[in-house]
Protein backbone atom coordinates (compact mmCIF):
# COMPACT_ATOMS: atom_id res chain seq x y z
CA UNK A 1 49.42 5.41 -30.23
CA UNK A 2 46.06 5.55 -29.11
CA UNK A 3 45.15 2.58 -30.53
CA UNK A 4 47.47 0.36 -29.02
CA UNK A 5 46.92 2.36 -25.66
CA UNK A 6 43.37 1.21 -25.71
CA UNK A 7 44.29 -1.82 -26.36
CA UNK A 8 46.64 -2.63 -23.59
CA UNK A 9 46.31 -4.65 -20.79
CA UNK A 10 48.38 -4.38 -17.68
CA UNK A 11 50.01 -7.53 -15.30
CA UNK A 12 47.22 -7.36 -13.05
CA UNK A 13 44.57 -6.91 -15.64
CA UNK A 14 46.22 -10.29 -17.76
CA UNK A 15 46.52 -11.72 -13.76
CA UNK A 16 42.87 -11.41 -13.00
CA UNK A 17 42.10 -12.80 -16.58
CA UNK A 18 44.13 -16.31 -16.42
CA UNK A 19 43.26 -16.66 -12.78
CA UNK A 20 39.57 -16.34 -13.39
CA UNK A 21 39.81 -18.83 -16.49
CA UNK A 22 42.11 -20.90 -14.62
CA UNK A 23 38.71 -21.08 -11.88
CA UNK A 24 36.32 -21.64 -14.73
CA UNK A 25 38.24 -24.70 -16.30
CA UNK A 26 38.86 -26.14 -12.89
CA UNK A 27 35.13 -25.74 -11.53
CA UNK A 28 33.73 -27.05 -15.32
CA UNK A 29 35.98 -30.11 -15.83
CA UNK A 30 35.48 -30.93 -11.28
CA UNK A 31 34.18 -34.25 -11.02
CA UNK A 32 30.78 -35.00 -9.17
CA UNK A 33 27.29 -35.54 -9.35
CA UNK A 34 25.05 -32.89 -10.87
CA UNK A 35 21.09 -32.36 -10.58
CA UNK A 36 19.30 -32.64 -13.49
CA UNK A 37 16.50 -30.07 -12.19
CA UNK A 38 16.13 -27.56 -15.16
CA UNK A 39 17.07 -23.81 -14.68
CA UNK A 40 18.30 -20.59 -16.05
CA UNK A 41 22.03 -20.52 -17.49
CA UNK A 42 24.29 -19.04 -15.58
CA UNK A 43 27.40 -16.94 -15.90
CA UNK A 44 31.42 -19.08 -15.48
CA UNK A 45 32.32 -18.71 -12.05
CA UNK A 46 29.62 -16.39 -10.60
CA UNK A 47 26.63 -18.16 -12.27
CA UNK A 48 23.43 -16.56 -11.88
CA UNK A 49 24.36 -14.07 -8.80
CA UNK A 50 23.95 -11.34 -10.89
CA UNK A 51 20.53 -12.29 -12.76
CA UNK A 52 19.24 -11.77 -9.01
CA UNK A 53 19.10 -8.69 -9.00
CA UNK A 54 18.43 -6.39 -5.60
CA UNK A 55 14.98 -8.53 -4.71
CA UNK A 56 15.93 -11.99 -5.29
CA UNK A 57 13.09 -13.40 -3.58
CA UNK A 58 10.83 -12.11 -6.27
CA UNK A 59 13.68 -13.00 -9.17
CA UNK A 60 13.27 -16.89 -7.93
CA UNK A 61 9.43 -15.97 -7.62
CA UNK A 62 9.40 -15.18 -11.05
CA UNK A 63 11.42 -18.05 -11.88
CA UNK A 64 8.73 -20.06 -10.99
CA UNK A 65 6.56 -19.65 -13.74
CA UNK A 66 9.43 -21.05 -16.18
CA UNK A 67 10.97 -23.52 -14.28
CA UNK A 68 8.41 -24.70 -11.69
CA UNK A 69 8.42 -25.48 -8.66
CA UNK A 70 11.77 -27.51 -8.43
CA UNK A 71 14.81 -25.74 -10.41
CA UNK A 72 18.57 -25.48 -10.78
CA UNK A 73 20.33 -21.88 -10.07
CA UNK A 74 24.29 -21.34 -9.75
CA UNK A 75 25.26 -19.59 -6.91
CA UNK A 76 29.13 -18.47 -7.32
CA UNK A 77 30.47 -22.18 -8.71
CA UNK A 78 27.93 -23.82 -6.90
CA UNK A 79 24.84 -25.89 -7.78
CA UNK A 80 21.41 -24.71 -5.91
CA UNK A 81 18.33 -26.21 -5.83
CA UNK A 82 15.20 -23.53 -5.23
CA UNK A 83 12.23 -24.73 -4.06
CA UNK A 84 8.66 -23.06 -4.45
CA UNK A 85 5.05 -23.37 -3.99
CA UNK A 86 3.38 -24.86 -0.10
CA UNK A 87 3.05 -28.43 -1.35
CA UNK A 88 7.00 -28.70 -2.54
CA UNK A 89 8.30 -27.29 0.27
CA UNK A 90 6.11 -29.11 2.81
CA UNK A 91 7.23 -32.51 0.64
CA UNK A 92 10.26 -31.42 1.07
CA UNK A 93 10.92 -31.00 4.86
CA UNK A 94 8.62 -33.11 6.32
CA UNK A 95 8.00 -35.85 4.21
CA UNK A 96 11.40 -36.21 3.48
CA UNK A 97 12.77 -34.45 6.04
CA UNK A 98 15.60 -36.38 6.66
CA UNK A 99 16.44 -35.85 3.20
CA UNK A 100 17.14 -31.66 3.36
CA UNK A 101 17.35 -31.32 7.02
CA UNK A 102 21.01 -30.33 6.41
CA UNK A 103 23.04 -27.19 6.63
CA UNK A 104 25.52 -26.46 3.81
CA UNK A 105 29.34 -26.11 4.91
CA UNK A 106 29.58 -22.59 4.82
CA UNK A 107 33.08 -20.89 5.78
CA UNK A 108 31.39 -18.51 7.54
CA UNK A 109 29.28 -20.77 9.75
CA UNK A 110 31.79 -22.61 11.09
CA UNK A 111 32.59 -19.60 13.09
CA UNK A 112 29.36 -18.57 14.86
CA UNK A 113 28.78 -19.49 18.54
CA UNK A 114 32.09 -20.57 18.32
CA UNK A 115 31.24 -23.50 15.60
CA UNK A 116 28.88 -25.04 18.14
CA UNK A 117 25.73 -23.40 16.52
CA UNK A 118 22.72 -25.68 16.87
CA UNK A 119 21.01 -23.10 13.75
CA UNK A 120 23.20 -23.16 11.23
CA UNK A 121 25.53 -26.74 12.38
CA UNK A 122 24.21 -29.47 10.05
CA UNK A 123 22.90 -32.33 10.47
CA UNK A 124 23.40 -35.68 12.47
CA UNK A 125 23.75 -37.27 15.94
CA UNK A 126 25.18 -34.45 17.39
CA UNK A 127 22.58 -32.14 16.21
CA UNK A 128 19.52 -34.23 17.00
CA UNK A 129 20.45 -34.21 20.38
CA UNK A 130 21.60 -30.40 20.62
CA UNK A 131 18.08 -29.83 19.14
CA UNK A 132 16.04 -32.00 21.57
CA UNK A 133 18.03 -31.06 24.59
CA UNK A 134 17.23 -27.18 23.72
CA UNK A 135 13.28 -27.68 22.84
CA UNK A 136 13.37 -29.18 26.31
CA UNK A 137 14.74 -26.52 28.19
CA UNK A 138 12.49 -23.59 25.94
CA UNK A 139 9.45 -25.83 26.86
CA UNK A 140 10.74 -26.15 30.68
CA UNK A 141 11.03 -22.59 31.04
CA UNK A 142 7.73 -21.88 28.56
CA UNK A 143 5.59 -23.98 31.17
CA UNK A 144 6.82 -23.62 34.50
CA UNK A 145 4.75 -22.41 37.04
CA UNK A 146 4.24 -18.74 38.03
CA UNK A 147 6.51 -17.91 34.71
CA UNK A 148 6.98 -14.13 35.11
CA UNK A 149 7.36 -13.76 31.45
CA UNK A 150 3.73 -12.56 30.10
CA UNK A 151 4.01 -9.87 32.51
CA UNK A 152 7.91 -8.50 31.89
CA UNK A 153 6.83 -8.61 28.32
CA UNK A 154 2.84 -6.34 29.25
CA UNK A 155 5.47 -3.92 31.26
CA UNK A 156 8.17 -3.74 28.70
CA UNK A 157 4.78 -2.89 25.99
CA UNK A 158 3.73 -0.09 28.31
CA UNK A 159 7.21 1.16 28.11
CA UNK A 160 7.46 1.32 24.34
CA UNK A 161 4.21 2.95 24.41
CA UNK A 162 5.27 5.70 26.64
CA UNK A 163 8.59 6.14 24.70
CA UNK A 164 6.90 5.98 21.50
CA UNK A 165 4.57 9.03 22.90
CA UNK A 166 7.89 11.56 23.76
CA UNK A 167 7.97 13.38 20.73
CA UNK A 168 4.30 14.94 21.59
CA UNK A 169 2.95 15.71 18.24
CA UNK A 170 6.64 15.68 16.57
CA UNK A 171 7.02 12.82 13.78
CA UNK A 172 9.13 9.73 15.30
CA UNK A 173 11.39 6.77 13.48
CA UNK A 174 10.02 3.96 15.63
CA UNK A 175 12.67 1.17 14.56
CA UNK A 176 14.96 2.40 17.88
CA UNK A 177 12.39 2.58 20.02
CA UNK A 178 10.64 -0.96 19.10
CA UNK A 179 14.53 -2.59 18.72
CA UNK A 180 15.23 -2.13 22.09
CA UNK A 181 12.10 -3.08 23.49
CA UNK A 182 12.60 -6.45 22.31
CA UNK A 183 16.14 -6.78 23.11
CA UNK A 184 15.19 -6.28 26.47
CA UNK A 185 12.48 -8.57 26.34
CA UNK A 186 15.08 -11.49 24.88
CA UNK A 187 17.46 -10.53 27.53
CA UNK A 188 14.61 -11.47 30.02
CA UNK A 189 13.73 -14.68 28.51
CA UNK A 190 17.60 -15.73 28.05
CA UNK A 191 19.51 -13.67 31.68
CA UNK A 192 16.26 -13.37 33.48
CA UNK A 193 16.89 -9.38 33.47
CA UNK A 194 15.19 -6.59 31.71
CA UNK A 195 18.24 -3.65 30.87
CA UNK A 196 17.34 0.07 31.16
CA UNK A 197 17.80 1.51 27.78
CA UNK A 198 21.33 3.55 29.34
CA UNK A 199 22.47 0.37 30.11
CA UNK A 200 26.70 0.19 28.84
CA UNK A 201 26.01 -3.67 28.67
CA UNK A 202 22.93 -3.73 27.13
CA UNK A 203 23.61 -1.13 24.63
CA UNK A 204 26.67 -3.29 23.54
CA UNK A 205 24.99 -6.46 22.73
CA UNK A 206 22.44 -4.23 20.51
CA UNK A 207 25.24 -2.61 18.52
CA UNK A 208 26.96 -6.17 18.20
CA UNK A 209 23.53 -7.65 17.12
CA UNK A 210 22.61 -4.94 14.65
CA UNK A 211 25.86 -4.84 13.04
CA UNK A 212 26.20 -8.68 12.70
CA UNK A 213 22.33 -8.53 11.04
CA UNK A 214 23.69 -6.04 8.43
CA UNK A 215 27.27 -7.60 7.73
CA UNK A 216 24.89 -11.50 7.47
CA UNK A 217 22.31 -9.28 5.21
CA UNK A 218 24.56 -8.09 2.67
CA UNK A 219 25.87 -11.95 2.00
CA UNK A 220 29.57 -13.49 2.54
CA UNK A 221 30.99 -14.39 -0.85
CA UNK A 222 33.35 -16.53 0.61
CA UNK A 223 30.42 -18.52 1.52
CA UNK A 224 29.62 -19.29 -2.25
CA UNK A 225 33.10 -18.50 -3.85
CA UNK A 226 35.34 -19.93 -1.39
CA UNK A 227 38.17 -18.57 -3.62
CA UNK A 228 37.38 -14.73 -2.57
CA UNK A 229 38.52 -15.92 1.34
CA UNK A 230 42.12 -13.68 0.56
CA UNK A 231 40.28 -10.99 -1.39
CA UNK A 232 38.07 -10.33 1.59
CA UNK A 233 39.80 -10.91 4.67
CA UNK A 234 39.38 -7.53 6.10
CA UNK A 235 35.36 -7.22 5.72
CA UNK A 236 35.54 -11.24 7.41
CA UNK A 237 38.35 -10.13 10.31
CA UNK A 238 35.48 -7.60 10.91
CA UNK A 239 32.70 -9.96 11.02
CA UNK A 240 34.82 -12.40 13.39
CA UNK A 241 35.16 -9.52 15.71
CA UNK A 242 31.56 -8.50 15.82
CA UNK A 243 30.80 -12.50 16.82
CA UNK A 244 33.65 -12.55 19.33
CA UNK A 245 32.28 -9.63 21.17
CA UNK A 246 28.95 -11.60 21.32
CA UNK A 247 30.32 -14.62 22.72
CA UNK A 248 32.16 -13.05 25.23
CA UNK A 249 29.39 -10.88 26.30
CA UNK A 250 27.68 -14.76 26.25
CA UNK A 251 30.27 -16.55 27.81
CA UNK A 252 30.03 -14.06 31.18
CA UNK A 253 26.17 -14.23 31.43
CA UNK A 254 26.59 -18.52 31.40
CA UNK A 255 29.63 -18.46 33.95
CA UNK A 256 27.38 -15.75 35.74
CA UNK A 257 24.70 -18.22 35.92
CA UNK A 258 26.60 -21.29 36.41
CA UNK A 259 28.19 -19.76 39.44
CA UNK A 260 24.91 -18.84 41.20
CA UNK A 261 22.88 -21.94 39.54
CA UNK A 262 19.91 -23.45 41.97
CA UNK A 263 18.72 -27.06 40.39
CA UNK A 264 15.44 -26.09 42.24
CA UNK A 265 15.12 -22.53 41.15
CA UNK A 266 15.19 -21.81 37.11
CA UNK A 267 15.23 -18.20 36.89
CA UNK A 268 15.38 -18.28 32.74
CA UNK A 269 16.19 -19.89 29.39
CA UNK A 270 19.96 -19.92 30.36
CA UNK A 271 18.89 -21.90 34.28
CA UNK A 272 16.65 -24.30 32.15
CA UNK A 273 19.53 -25.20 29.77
CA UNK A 274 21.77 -25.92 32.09
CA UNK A 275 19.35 -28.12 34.33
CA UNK A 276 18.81 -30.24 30.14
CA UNK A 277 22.82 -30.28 30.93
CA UNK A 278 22.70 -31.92 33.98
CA UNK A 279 20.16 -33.93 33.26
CA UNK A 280 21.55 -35.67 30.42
CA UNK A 281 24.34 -38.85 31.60
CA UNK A 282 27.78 -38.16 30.50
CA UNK A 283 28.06 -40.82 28.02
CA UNK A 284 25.03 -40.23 25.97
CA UNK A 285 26.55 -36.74 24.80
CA UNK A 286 29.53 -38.13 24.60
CA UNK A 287 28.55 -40.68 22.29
CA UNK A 288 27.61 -38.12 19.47
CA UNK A 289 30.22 -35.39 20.22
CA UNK A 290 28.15 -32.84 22.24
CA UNK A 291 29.26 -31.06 24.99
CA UNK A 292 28.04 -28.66 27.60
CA UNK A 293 29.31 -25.83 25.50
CA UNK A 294 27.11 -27.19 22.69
CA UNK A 295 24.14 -26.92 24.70
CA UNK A 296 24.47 -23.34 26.52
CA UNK A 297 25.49 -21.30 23.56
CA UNK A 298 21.85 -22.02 22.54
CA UNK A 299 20.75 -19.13 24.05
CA UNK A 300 23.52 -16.74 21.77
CA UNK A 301 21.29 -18.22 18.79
CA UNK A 302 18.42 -17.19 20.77
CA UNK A 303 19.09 -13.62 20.87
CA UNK A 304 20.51 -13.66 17.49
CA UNK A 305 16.85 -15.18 16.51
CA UNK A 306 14.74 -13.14 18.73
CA UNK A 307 16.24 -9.64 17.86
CA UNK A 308 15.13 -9.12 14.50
CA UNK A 309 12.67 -11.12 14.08
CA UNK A 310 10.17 -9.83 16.30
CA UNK A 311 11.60 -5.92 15.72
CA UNK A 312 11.11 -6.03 11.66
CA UNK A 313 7.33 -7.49 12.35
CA UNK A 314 6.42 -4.97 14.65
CA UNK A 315 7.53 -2.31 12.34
CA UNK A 316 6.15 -4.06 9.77
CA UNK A 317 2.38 -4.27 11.85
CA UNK A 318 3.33 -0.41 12.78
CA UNK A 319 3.70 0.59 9.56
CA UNK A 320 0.53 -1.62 7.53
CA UNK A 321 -2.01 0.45 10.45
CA UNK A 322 -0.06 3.35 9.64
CA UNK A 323 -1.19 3.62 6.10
CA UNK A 324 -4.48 1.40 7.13
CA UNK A 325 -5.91 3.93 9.35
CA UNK A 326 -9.50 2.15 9.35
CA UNK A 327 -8.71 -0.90 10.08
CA UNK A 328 -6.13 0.59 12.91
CA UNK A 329 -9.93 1.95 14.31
CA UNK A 330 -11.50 -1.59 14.35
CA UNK A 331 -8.41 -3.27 16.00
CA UNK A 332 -8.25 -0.77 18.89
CA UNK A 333 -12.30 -1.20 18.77
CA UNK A 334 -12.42 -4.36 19.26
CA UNK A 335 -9.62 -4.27 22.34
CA UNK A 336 -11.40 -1.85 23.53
CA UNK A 337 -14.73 -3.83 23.69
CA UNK A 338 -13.40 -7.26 24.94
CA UNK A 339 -10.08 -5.94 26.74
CA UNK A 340 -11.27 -2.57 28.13
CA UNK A 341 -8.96 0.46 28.97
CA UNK A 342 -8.26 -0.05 32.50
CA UNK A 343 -5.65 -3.24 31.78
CA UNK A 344 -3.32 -4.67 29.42
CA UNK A 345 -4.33 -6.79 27.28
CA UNK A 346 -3.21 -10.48 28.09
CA UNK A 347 -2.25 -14.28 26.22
CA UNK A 348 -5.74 -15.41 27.68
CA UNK A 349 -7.71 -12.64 25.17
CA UNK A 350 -6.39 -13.55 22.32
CA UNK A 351 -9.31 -16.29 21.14
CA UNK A 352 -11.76 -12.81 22.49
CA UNK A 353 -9.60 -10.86 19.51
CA UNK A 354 -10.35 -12.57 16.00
CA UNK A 355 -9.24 -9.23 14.08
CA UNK A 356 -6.62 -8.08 16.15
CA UNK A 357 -4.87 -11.69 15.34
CA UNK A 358 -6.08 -11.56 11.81
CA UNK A 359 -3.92 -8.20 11.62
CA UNK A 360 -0.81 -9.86 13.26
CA UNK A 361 -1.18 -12.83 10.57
CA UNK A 362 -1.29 -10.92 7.43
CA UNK A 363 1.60 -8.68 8.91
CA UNK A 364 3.80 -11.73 9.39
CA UNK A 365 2.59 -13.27 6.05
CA UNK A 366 2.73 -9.92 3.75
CA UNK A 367 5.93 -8.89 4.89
CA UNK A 368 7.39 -12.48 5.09
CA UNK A 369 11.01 -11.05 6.98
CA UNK A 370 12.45 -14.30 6.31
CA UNK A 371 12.20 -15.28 2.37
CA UNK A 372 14.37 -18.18 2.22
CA UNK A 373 14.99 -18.79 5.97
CA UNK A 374 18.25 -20.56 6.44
CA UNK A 375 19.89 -22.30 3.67
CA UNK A 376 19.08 -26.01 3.84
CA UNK A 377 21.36 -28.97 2.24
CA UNK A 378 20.78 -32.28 0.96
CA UNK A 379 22.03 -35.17 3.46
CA UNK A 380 22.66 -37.89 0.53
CA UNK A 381 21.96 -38.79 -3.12
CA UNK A 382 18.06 -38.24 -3.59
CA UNK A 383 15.03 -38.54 -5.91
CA UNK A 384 13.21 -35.55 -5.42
CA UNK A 385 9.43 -34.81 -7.57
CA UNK A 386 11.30 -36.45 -10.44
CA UNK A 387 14.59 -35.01 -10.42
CA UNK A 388 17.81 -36.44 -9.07
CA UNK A 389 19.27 -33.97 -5.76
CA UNK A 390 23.17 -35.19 -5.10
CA UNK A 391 24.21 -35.43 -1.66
CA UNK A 392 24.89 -31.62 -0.17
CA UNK A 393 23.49 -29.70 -2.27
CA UNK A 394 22.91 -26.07 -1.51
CA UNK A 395 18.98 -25.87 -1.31
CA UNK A 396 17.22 -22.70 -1.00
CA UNK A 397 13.88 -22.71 0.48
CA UNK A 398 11.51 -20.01 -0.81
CA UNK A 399 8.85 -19.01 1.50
CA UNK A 400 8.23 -16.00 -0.12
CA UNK A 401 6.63 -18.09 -3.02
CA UNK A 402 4.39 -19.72 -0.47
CA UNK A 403 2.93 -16.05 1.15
CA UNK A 404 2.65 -14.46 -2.03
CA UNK A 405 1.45 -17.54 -4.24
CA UNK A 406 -1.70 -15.56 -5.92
CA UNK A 407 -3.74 -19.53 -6.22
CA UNK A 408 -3.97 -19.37 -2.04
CA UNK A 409 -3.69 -15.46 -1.75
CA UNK A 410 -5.46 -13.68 -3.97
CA UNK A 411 -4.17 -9.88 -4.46
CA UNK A 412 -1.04 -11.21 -2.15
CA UNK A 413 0.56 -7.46 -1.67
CA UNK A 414 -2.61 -6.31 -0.55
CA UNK A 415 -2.96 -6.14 3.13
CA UNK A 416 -6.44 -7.69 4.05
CA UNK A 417 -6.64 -9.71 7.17
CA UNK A 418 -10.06 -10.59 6.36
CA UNK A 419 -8.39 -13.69 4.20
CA UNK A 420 -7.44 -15.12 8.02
CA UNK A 421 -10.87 -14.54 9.21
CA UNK A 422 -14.29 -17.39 8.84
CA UNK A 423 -17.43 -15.47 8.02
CA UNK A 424 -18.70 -15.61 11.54
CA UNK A 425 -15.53 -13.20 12.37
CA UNK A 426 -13.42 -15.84 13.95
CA UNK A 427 -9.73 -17.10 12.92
CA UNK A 428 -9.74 -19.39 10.23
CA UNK A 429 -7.84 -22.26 11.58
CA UNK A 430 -7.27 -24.02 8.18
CA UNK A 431 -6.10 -20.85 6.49
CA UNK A 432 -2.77 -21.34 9.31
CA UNK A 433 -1.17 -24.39 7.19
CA UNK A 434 -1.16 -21.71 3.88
CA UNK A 435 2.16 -20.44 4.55
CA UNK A 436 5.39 -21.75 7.07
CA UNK A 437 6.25 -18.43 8.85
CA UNK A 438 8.45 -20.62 11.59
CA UNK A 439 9.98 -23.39 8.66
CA UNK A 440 8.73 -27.19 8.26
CA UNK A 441 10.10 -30.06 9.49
CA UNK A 442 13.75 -30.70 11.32
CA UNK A 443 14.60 -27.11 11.18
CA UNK A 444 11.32 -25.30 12.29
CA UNK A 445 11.65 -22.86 15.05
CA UNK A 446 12.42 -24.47 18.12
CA UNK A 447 11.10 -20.21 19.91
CA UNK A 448 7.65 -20.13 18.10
CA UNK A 449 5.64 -20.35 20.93
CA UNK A 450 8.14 -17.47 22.95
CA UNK A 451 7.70 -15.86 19.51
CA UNK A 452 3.67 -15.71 18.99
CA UNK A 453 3.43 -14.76 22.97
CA UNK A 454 5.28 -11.38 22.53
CA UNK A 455 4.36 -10.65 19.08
CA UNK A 456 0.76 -10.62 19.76
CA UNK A 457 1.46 -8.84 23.29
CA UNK A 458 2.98 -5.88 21.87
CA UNK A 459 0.86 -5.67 19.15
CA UNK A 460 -2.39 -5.68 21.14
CA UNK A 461 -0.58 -3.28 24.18
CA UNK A 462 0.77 -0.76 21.21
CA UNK A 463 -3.26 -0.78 19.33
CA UNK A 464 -5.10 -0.41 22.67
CA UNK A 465 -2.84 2.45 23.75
CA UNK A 466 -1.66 4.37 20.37
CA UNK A 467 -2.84 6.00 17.60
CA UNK A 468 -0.42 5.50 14.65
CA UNK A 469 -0.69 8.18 11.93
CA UNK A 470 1.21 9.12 8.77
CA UNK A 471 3.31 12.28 8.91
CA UNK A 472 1.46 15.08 6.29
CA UNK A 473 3.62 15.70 3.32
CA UNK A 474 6.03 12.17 3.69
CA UNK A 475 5.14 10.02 0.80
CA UNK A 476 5.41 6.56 2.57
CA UNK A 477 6.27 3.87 0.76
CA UNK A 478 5.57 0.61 2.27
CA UNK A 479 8.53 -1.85 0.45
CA UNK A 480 11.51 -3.75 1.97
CA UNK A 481 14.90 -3.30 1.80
CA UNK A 482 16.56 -7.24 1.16
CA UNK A 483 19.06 -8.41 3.68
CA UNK A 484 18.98 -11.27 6.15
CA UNK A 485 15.76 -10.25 7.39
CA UNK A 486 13.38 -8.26 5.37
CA UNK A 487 12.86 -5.05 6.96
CA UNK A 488 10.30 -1.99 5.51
CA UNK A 489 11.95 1.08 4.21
CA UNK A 490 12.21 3.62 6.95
CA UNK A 491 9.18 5.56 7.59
CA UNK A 492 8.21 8.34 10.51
CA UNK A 493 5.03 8.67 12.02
CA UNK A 494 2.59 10.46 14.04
CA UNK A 495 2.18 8.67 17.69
CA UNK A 496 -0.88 9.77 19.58
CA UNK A 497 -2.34 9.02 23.05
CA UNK A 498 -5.47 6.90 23.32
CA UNK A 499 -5.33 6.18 27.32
């Protein structure tokens, strides 16, 4: 009797079996076009997602050194090309940019900004012009004249600071502090309005924004098994909620802006995109499918963008002078000798800080938030460093081989900013093309220049103002936890008055 109740299987159990099998014949035996990159062999139906592992960044890394630079993964049923090393990557998206400047047709996609995403739409007419309309209107509001920006983003630095400083000699979490910092920041470059931390609003679109980075950061399997869409609908009914409560908080800050828009008085990215709107004849968006809609929810992706990605690097800088406590001491020296202590520090003093920019550049290469940025796809049948690429493919992009690649970064988990620096002390221009921290090509960040402004601006306000020091007794350990960003493991510290 025991026997045969080991041995028995129930309805569901025989269910799951045949239905699983059923998958694997169907996905073997489907017709198509295959690459014939090498790679590792993969499991039926899941294929290599579990030979991943909790780092995959450093699993395709690793893969590397087997497979080269150009290799074959399966992720669910599906074929992926990786692609490693600066020179491959760079081949990939710019010279051939037309090539992979696509977006795979991801279930979950077709729901963000309400499917008119300019980030993760693919590729085509439509796009093109979404894209050029919306570099316009960040480069409109980037450069116009008497921009209040530099200075909401000096005050907003100050007030970190000073909120950073309330726990007196009491250790301190800084990820709150620095998130909604930021957010305000974003909410100043999109609304043209800084939020009190109280604010109902405010808080709101920080909960939605946080939650949607964490649901995105754990991975939709839907997205790769397309199959699972009934198994998980209540984990993706919760995601679609979490991105209807951002558009909607969206959709009332455009019809707020529409209703009191002045053609001769842009207030803010949102003013700005709506001048590209009306600026651009009827029939030329027509002609590709864009509408105004299109164009506005730009600034959703914007905040979406602009959240996390500024946040993680600041812990991440936080953290690296944290456990670097001397060269913490030269940074604030060196502010402190070209800057002074009476003012802020400003964009215009950057080229007078070498080493405080050298610091900011190993922070954003060391900790490289974004692995794999965005998942790229093929846009036809291609030839690609002699292997064939069908028409959308899934291609992963992996930047993490390019900031850690040990033949341009010698010791490349070591945090030396020295490695961005000439001998005479000043930035090393040519050492900039040895990693992509914005992308390549089509799909670079449109917000680098919004980007560099306020990274650097916190950075320098935070190391003129604070002393950043370990908490006695914690054992800090400086390593990321994977998700759609890559963030450093929670850590406390010691925040200290300098001025």
């Amino acid at each position: 009797m025991e026997y045969e109740s080991s041995m028995y299987l129930s309805p569901l159990t025989v269910i799951l079996v045949a239905f699983i099998f059923g998958l694997w014949i169907k996905t073997s035996k489907s017709k198509g076009k295959n690459t014939d990159a090498p790679g590792p062999r993969g499991w039926p139906v899941i294929g290599n997602l579990l030979q991943l592992g909790k780092k995959p960044h450093e699993t395709l890394t690793r893969l590397r050194r087997t497979y080269g630079d150009v290799y074959a993964i399966k992720m669910g049923s599906r074929e992926t090309i990786v692609l490693n090393g600066l020179q491959t990557i760079r081949a990939a998206l710019v010279k051939r940019a037309e090539d992979f400047a696509g977006r795979p047709d991801f279930y979950s996609f077709k729901f963000i900004a309400n499917g008119n995403s300019m980030g993760f739409g693919d590729y085509g007419p439509r796009w093109k012009m979404h894209r050029r309309l919306a570099q316009n209107a960040l480069a409109m509001f980037i450069n116009k004249k008497n921009n209040p920006i530099e200075e909401s983003i000096c005050q907003e630095a100050n007030v970190l600071a000073n909120n950073l400083l309330q726990n007196g000699n009491n250790p301190i979490d800084p990820h709150t502090e620095i998130y909604l910092s930021v957010g305000s920041i974003i909410c100043a470059i999109c609304f043209g309005q800084r939020y009190k931390r109280d604010d109902p609003d405010f808080l709101h679109l920080v909960k939605m924004n946080d939650e949607f980075m964490a649901f995105a950061g754990a991975g939709n399997p839907v997205d790769i098994m397309p199959w699972m869409r009934h198994l998980t609908r209540r984990s993706f009914n919760t995601f679609l909620g979490i991105l209807d409560s951002m558009n909607q908080f969206c959709n009332k800050k455009r019809q707020e802006h529409l209703d009191t828009y002045d053609p001769f008085y842009t207030r803010d990215v949102t003013d700005c995109l709506i001048q590209a709107v009306d600026e651009t004849p009827n029939e030329e968006k027509e002609a590709v499918g864009l509408t105004d809609e299109h164009i506005l929810t730009t600034v959703q992706e914007l905040i979406g963008a602009g959240f996390d990605t500024i946040a993680s690097t600041l812990q991440w800088c936080i953290l690296y002078m944290m456990t670097n406590p001397q060269i913490q001491e030269m940074v604030h020296e060196e502010i402190r000798a070209n800057v002074g202590l009476l003012r802020s520090p400003e964009l215009d003093d950057m080229e007078k800080l070498p080493f405080t920019e050298a610091c900011l550049l190993e922070a954003i290469r060391i900790s490289c938030i974004f692995p794999f940025a965005l998942p790229h796809s093929t846009t036809r049948d291609t030839q690609f460093q002699g292997y064939f690429i069908p028409d959308k493919t899934l291609v992963f992009v992996n930047m993490w081989s390019v900031s850690h690649d040990e033949t341009i970064f010698s010791e490349p988990k070591k945090f030396d900013p020295y490695r961005f620096l000439t001998i005479e002390g000043e930035i090393d221009r040519t050492k900039l093309d040895n990693f992509l921290p914005f992308g390549a090509g089509r799909r670079k960040c449109p917000g680098e220049q919004l980007a560099k402004m306020e990274m650097f601006l916190f950075f320098a306000t935070l190391m003129q103002r604070l002393k950043i020091s370990q908490v006695s007794g914690d054992n800090v350990i400086v390593d990321s936890k994977y998700g759609l960003t890559l963030k450093p493991i929670n850590f406390r510290s010691i925040v200290t008055k300098r001025i």
